[in-house]
N, C-alpha and C. Protein backbone atom coordinates (compact mmCIF):
# COMPACT_ATOMS: atom_id res chain seq x y z
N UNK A 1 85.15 97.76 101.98
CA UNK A 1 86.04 97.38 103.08
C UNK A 1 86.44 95.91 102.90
N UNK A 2 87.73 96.00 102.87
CA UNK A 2 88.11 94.27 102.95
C UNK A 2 87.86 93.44 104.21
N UNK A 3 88.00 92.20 104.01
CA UNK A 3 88.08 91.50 105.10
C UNK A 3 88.81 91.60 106.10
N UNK A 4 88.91 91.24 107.53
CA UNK A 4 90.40 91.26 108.08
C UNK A 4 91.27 90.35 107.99
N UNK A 5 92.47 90.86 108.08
CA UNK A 5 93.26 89.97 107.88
C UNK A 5 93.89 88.81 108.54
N UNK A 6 93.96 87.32 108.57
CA UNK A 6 94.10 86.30 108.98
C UNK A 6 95.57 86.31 110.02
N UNK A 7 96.40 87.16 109.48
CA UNK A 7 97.34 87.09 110.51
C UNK A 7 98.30 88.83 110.69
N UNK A 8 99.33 88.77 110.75
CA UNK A 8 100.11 89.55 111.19
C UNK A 8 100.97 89.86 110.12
N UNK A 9 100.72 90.84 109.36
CA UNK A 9 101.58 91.86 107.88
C UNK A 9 101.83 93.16 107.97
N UNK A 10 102.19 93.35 107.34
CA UNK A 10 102.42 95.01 107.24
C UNK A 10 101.38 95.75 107.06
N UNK A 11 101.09 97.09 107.65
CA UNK A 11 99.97 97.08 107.18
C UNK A 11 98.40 97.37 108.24
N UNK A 12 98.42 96.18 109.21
CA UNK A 12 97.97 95.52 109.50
C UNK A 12 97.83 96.11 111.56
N UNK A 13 96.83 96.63 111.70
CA UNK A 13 96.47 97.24 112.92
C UNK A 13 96.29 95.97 114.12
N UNK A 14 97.15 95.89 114.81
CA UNK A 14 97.59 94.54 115.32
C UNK A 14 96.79 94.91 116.97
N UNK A 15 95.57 94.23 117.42
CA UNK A 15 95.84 94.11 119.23
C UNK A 15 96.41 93.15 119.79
N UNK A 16 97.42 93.46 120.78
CA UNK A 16 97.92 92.55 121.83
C UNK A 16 97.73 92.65 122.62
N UNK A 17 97.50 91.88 123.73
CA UNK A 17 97.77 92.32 125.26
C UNK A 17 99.32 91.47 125.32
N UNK A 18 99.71 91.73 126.34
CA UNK A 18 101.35 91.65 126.54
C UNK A 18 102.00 91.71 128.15
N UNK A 19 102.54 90.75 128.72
CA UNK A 19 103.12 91.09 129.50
C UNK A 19 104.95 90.97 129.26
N UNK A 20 105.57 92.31 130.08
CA UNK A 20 107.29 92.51 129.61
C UNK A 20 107.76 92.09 131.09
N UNK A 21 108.86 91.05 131.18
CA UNK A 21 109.10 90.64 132.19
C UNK A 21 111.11 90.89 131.58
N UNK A 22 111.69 91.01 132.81
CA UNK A 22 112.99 91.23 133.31
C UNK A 22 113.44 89.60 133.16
N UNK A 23 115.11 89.60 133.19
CA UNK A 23 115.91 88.37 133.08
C UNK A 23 115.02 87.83 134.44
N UNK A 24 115.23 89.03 135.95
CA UNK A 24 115.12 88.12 137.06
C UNK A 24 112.93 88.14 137.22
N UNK A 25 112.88 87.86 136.05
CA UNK A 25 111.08 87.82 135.90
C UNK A 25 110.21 89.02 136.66
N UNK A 26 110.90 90.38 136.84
CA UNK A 26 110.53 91.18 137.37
C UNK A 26 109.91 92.06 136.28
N UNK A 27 108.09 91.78 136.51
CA UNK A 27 106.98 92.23 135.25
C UNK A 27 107.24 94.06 135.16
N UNK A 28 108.03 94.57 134.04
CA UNK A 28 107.95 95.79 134.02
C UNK A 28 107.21 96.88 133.35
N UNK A 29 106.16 96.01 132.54
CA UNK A 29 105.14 96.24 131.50
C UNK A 29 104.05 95.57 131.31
N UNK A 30 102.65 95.86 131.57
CA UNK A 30 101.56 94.46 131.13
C UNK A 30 100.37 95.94 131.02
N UNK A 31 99.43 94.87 129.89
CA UNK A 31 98.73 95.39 129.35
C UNK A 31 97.47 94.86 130.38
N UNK A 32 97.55 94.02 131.34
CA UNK A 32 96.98 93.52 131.99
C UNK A 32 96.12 94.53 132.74
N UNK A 33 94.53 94.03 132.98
CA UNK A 33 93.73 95.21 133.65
C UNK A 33 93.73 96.67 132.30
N UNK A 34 94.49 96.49 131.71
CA UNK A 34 94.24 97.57 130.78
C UNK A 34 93.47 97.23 128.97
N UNK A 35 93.56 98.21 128.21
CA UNK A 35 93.40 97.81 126.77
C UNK A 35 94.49 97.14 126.23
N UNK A 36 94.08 96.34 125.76
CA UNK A 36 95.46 95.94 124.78
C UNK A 36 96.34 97.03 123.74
N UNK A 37 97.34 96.97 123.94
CA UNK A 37 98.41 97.83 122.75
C UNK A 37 97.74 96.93 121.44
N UNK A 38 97.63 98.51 120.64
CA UNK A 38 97.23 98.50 119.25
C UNK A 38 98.26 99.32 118.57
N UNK A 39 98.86 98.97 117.67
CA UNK A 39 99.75 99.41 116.54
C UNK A 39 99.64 99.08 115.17
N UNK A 40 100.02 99.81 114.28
CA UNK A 40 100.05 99.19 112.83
C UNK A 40 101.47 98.63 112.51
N UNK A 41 101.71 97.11 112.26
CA UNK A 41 102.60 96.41 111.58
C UNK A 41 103.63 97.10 111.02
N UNK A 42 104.47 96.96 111.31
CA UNK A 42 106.19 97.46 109.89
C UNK A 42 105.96 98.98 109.89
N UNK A 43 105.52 100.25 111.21
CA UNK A 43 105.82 101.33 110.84
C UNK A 43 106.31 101.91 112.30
N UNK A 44 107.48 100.85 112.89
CA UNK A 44 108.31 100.69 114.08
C UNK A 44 107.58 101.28 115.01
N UNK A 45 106.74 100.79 115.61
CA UNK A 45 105.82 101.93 116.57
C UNK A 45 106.24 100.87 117.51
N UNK A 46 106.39 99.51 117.96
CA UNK A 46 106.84 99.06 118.78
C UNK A 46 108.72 98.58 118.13
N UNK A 47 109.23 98.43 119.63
CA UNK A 47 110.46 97.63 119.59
C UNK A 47 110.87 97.07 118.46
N UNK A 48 111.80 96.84 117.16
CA UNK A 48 111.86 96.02 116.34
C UNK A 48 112.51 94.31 116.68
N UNK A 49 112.34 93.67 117.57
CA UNK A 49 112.83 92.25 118.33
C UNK A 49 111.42 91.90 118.53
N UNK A 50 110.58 92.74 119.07
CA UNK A 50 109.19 92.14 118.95
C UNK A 50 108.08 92.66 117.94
N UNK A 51 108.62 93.42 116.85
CA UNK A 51 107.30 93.78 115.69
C UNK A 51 108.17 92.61 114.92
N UNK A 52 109.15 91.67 114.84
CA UNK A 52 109.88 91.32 113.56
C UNK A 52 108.79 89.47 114.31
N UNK A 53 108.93 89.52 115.05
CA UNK A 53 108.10 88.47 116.00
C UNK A 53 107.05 87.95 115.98
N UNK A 54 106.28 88.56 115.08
CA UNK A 54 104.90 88.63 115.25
C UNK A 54 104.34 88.93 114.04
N UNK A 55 105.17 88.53 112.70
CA UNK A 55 104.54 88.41 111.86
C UNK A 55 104.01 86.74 111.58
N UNK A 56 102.77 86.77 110.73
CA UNK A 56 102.36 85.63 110.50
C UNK A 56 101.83 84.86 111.87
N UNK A 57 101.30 85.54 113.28
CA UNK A 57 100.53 85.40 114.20
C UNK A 57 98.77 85.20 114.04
N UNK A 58 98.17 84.92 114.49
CA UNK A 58 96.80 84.96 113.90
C UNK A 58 96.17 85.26 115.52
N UNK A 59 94.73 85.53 115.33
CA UNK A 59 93.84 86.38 116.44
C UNK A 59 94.40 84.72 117.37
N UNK A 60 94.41 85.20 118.76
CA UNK A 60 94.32 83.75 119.86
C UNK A 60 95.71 83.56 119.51
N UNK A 61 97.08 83.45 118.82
CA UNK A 61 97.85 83.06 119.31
C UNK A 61 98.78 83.44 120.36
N UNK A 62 99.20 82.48 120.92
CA UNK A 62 100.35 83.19 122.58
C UNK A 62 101.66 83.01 121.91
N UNK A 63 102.46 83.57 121.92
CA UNK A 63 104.03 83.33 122.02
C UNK A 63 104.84 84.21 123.18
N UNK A 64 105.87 83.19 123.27
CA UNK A 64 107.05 84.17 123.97
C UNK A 64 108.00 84.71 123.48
N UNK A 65 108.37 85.94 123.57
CA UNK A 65 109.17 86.61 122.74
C UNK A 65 110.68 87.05 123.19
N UNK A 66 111.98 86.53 123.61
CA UNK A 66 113.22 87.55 123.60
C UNK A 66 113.55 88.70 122.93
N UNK A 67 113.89 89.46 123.63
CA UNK A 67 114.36 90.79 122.43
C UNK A 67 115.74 90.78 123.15
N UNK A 68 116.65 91.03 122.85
CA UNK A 68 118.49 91.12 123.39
C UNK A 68 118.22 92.63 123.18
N UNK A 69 119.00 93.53 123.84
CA UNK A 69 119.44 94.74 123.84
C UNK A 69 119.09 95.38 122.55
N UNK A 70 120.32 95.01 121.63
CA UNK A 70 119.79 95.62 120.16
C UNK A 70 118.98 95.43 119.70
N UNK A 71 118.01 95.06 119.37
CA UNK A 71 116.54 94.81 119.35
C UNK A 71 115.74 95.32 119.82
N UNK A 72 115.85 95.96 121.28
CA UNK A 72 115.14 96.39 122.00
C UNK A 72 115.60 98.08 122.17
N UNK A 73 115.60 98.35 123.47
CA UNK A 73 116.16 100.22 123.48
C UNK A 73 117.53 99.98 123.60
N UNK A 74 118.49 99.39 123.11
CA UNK A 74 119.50 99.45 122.72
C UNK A 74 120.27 99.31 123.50
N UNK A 75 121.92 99.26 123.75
CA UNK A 75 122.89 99.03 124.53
C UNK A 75 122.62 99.69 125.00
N UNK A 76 123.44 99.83 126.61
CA UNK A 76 123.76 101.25 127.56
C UNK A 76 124.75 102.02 126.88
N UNK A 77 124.60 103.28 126.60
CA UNK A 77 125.61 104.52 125.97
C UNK A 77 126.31 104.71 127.31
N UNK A 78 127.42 104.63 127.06
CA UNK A 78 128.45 105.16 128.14
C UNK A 78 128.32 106.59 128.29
N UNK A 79 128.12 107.37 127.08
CA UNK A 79 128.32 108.52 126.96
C UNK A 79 126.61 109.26 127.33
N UNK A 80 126.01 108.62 127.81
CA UNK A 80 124.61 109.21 128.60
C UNK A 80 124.83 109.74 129.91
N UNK A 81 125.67 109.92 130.40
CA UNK A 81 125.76 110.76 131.96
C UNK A 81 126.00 111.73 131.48
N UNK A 82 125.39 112.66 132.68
CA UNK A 82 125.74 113.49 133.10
C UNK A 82 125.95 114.15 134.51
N UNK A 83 126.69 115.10 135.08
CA UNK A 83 127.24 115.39 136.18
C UNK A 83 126.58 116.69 136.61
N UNK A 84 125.80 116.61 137.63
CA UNK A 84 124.82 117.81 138.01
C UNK A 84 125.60 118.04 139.56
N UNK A 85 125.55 119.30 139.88
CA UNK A 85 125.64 119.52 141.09
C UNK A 85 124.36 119.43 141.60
N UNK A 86 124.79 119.23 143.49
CA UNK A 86 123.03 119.26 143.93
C UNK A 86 122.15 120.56 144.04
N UNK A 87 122.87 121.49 143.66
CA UNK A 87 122.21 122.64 143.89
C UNK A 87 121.15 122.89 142.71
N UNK A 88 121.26 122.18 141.73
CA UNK A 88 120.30 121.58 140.46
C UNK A 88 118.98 121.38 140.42
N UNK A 89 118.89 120.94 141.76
CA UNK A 89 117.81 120.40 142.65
C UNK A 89 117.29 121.41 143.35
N UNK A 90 115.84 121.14 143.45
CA UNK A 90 114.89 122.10 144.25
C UNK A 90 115.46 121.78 145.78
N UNK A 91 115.41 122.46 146.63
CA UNK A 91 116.42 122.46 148.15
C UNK A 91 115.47 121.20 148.95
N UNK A 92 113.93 121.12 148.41
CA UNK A 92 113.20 120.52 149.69
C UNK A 92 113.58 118.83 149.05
N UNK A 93 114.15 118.76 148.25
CA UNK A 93 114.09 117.64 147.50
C UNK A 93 114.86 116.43 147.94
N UNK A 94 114.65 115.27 148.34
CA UNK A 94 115.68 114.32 148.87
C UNK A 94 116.11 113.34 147.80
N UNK A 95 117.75 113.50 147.27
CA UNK A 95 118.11 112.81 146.46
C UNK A 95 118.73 111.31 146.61
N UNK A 96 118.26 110.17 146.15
CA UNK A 96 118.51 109.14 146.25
C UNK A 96 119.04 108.68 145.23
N UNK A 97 119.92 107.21 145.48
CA UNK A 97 120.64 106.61 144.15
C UNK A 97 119.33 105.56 143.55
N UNK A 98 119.28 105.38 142.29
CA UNK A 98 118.17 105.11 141.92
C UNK A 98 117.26 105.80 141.30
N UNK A 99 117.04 106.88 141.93
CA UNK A 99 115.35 107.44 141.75
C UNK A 99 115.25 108.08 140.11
N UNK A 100 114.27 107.73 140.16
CA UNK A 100 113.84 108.18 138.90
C UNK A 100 113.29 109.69 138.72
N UNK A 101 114.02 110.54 137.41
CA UNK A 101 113.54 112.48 137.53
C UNK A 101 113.16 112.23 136.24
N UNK A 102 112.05 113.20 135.95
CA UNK A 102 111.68 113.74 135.19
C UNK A 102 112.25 115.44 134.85
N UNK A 103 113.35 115.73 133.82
CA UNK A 103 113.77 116.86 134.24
C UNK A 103 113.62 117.69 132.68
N UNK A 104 113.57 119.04 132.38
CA UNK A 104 113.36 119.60 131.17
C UNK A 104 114.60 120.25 131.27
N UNK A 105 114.80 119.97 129.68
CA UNK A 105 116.32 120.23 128.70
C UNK A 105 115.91 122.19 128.86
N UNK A 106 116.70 122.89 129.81
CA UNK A 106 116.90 124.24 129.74
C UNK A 106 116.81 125.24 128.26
N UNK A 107 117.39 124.66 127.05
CA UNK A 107 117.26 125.21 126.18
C UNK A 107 116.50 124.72 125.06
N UNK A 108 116.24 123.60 124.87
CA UNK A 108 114.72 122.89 124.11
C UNK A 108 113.34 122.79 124.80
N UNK A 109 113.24 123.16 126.21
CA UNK A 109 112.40 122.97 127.07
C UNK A 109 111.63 120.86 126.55
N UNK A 110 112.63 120.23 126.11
CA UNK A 110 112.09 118.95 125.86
C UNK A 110 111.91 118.18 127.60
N UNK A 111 111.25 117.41 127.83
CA UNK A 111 111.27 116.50 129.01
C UNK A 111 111.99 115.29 129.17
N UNK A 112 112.77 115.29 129.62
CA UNK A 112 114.19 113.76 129.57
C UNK A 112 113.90 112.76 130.92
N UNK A 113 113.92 111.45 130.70
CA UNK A 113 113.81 111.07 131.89
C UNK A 113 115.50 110.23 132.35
N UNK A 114 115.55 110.75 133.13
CA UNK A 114 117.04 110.31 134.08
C UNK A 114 117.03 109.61 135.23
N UNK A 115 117.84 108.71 135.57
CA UNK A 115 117.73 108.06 136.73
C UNK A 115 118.77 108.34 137.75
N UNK A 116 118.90 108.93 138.62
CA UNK A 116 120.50 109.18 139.91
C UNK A 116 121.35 107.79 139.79
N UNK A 117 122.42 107.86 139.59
CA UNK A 117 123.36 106.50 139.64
C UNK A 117 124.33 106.62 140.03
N UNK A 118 124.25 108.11 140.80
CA UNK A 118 125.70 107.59 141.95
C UNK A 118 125.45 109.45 142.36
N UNK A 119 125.98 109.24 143.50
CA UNK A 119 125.75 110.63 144.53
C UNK A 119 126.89 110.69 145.25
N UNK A 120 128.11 112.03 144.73
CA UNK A 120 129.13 111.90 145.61
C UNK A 120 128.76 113.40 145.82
N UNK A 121 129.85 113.43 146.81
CA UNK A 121 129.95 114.92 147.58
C UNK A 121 129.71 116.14 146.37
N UNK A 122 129.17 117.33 146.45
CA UNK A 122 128.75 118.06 145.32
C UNK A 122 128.92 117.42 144.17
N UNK A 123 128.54 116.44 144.06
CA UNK A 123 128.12 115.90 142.32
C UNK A 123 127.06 115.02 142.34
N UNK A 124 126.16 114.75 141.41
CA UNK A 124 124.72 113.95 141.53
C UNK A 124 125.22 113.44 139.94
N UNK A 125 125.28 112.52 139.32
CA UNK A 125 125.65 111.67 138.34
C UNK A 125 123.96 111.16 138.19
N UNK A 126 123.70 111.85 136.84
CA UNK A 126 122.29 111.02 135.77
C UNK A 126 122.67 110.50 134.75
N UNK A 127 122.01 109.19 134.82
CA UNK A 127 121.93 108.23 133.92
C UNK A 127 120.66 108.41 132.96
N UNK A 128 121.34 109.04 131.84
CA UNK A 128 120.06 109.26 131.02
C UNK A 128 119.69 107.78 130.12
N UNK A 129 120.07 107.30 130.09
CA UNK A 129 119.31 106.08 129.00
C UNK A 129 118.40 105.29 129.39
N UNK A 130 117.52 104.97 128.66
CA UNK A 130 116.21 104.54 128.34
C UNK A 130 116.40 103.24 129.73
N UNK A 131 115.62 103.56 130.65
CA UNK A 131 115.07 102.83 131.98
C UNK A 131 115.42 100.60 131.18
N UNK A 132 115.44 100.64 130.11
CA UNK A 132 115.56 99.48 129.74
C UNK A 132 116.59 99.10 128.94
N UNK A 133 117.31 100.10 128.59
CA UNK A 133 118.73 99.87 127.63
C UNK A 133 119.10 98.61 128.34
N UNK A 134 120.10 98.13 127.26
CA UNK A 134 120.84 97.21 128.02
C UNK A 134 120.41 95.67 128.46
N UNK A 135 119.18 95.33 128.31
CA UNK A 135 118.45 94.57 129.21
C UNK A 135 117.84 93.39 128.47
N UNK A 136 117.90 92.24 128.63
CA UNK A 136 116.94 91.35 127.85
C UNK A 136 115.66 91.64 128.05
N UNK A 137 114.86 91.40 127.25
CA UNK A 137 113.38 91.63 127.42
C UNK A 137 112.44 90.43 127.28
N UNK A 138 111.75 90.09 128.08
CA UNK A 138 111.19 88.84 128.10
C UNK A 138 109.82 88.96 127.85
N UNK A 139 109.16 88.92 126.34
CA UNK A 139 107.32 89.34 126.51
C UNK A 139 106.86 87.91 126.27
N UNK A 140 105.27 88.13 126.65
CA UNK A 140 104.60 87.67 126.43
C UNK A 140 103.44 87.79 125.88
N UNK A 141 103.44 87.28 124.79
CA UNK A 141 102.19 88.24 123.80
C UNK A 141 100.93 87.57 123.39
N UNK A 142 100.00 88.06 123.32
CA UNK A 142 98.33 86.91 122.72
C UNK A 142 98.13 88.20 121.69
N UNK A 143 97.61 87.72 120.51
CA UNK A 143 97.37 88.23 119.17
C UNK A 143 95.66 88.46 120.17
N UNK A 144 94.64 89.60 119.87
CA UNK A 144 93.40 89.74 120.18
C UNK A 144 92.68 90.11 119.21
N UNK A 145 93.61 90.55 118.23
CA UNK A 145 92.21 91.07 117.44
C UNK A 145 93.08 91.79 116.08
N UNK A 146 92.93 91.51 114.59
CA UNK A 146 93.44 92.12 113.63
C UNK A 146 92.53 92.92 112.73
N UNK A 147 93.05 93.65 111.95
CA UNK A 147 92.32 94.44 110.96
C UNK A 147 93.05 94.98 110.01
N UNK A 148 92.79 95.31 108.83
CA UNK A 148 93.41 95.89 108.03
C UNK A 148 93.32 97.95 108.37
N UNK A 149 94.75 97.77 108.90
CA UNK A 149 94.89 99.62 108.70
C UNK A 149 94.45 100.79 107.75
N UNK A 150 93.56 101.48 108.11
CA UNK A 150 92.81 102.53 107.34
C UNK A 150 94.43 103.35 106.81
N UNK A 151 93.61 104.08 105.31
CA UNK A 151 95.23 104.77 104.88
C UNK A 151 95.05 105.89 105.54
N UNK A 152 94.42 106.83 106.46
CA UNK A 152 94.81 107.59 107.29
C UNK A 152 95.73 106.89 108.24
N UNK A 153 95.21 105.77 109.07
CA UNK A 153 96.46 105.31 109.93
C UNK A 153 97.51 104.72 109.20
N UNK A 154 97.72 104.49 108.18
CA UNK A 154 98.94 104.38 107.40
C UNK A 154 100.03 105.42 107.20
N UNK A 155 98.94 106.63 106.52
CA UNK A 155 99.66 107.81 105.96
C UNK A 155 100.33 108.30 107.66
N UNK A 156 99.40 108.44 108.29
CA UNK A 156 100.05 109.33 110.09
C UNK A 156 100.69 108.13 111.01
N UNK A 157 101.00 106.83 110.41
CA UNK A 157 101.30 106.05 111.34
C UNK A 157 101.09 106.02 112.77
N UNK A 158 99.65 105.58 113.22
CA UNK A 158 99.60 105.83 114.13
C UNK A 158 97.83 105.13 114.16
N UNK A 159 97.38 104.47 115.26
CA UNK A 159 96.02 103.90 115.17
C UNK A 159 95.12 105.25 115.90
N UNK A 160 94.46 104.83 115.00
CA UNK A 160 93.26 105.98 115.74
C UNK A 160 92.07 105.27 116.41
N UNK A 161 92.30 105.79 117.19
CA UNK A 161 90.61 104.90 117.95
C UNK A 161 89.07 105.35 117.47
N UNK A 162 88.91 103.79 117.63
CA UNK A 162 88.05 103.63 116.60
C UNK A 162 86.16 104.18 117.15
N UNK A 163 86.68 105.20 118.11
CA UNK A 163 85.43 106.08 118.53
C UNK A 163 85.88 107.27 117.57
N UNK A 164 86.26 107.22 117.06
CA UNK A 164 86.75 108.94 116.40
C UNK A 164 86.13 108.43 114.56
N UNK A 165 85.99 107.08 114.30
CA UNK A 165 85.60 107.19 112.95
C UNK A 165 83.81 107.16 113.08
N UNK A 166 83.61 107.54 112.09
CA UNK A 166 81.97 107.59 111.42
C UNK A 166 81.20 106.88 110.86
């Protein structure tokens, strides 16, 4: 087993803790009270505005990070609505502008998340794009802890917790 590694490479099974704050500093993500996010380096498992960020970091450092839109979940797609009637809706259900659905794609049975963004007379308008499109992203990140990525978590991209090895 090699040593770990001194900073932030490819490769490289990264902990952060992190808090994601809004233009108007409204915290929409923190690792806070929780485990820190663990990922492996350069195999896009986070945002690319903040994996490109954080190379050459070492355990204990803080930075602040911008990500602009493209960088992050991307522009708003114009072409992400869609136009539901309310009858779409379970009857006991009270529809608001805003609210956030969890709804499954009828013929992939996949799970999409949509937000209501406008409610006119028989029509309910969802905004399917990513709850953060569009948006500057403001983190805040502390490096906690590095290691060199096992080639199982290489080959499956993906960290495995480290109660599952032997």
């Amino acid at each position: 087993m090699t040593d770990n590694p001194n900073t932030v490479t490819d490769g490289v099974v990264v902990s952060m803790d992190y808090t994601l704050r809004l233009d108007d500093g409204q915290v929409v993500d923190t690792s806070e009270g929780r485990e820190p996010l663990a990922f492996v380096q350069g195999q896009n498992q986070i945002i690319p505005g903040l994996e490109n960020a954080l190379y050459g970091m070492a355990v204990d450092d803080e930075k602040a990070v911008d990500v602009e839109p493209q960088d992050g979940y991307g522009e708003i797609n114009p072409n992400a609505y869609q136009d539901v009637p309310p009858s779409a809706f379970p009857s006991e259900m009270t529809l608001t502008v805003g609210q956030n659905l969890t709804m499954q794609h009828q013929s992939t049975g996949q799970t999409v998340q949509a937000r209501i963004s406008k409610i006119e007379s028989g029509n309910v308008r969802l905004d399917l794009n990513h709850p953060l499109a569009g948006k500057n992203l403001h983190f805040q990140v502390k490096i906690v802890g590095l290691r060199q990525a096992t080639e199982q978590e290489v080959a499956h991209g993906h960290v495995h917790d480290a109660s599952s090895h032997h």
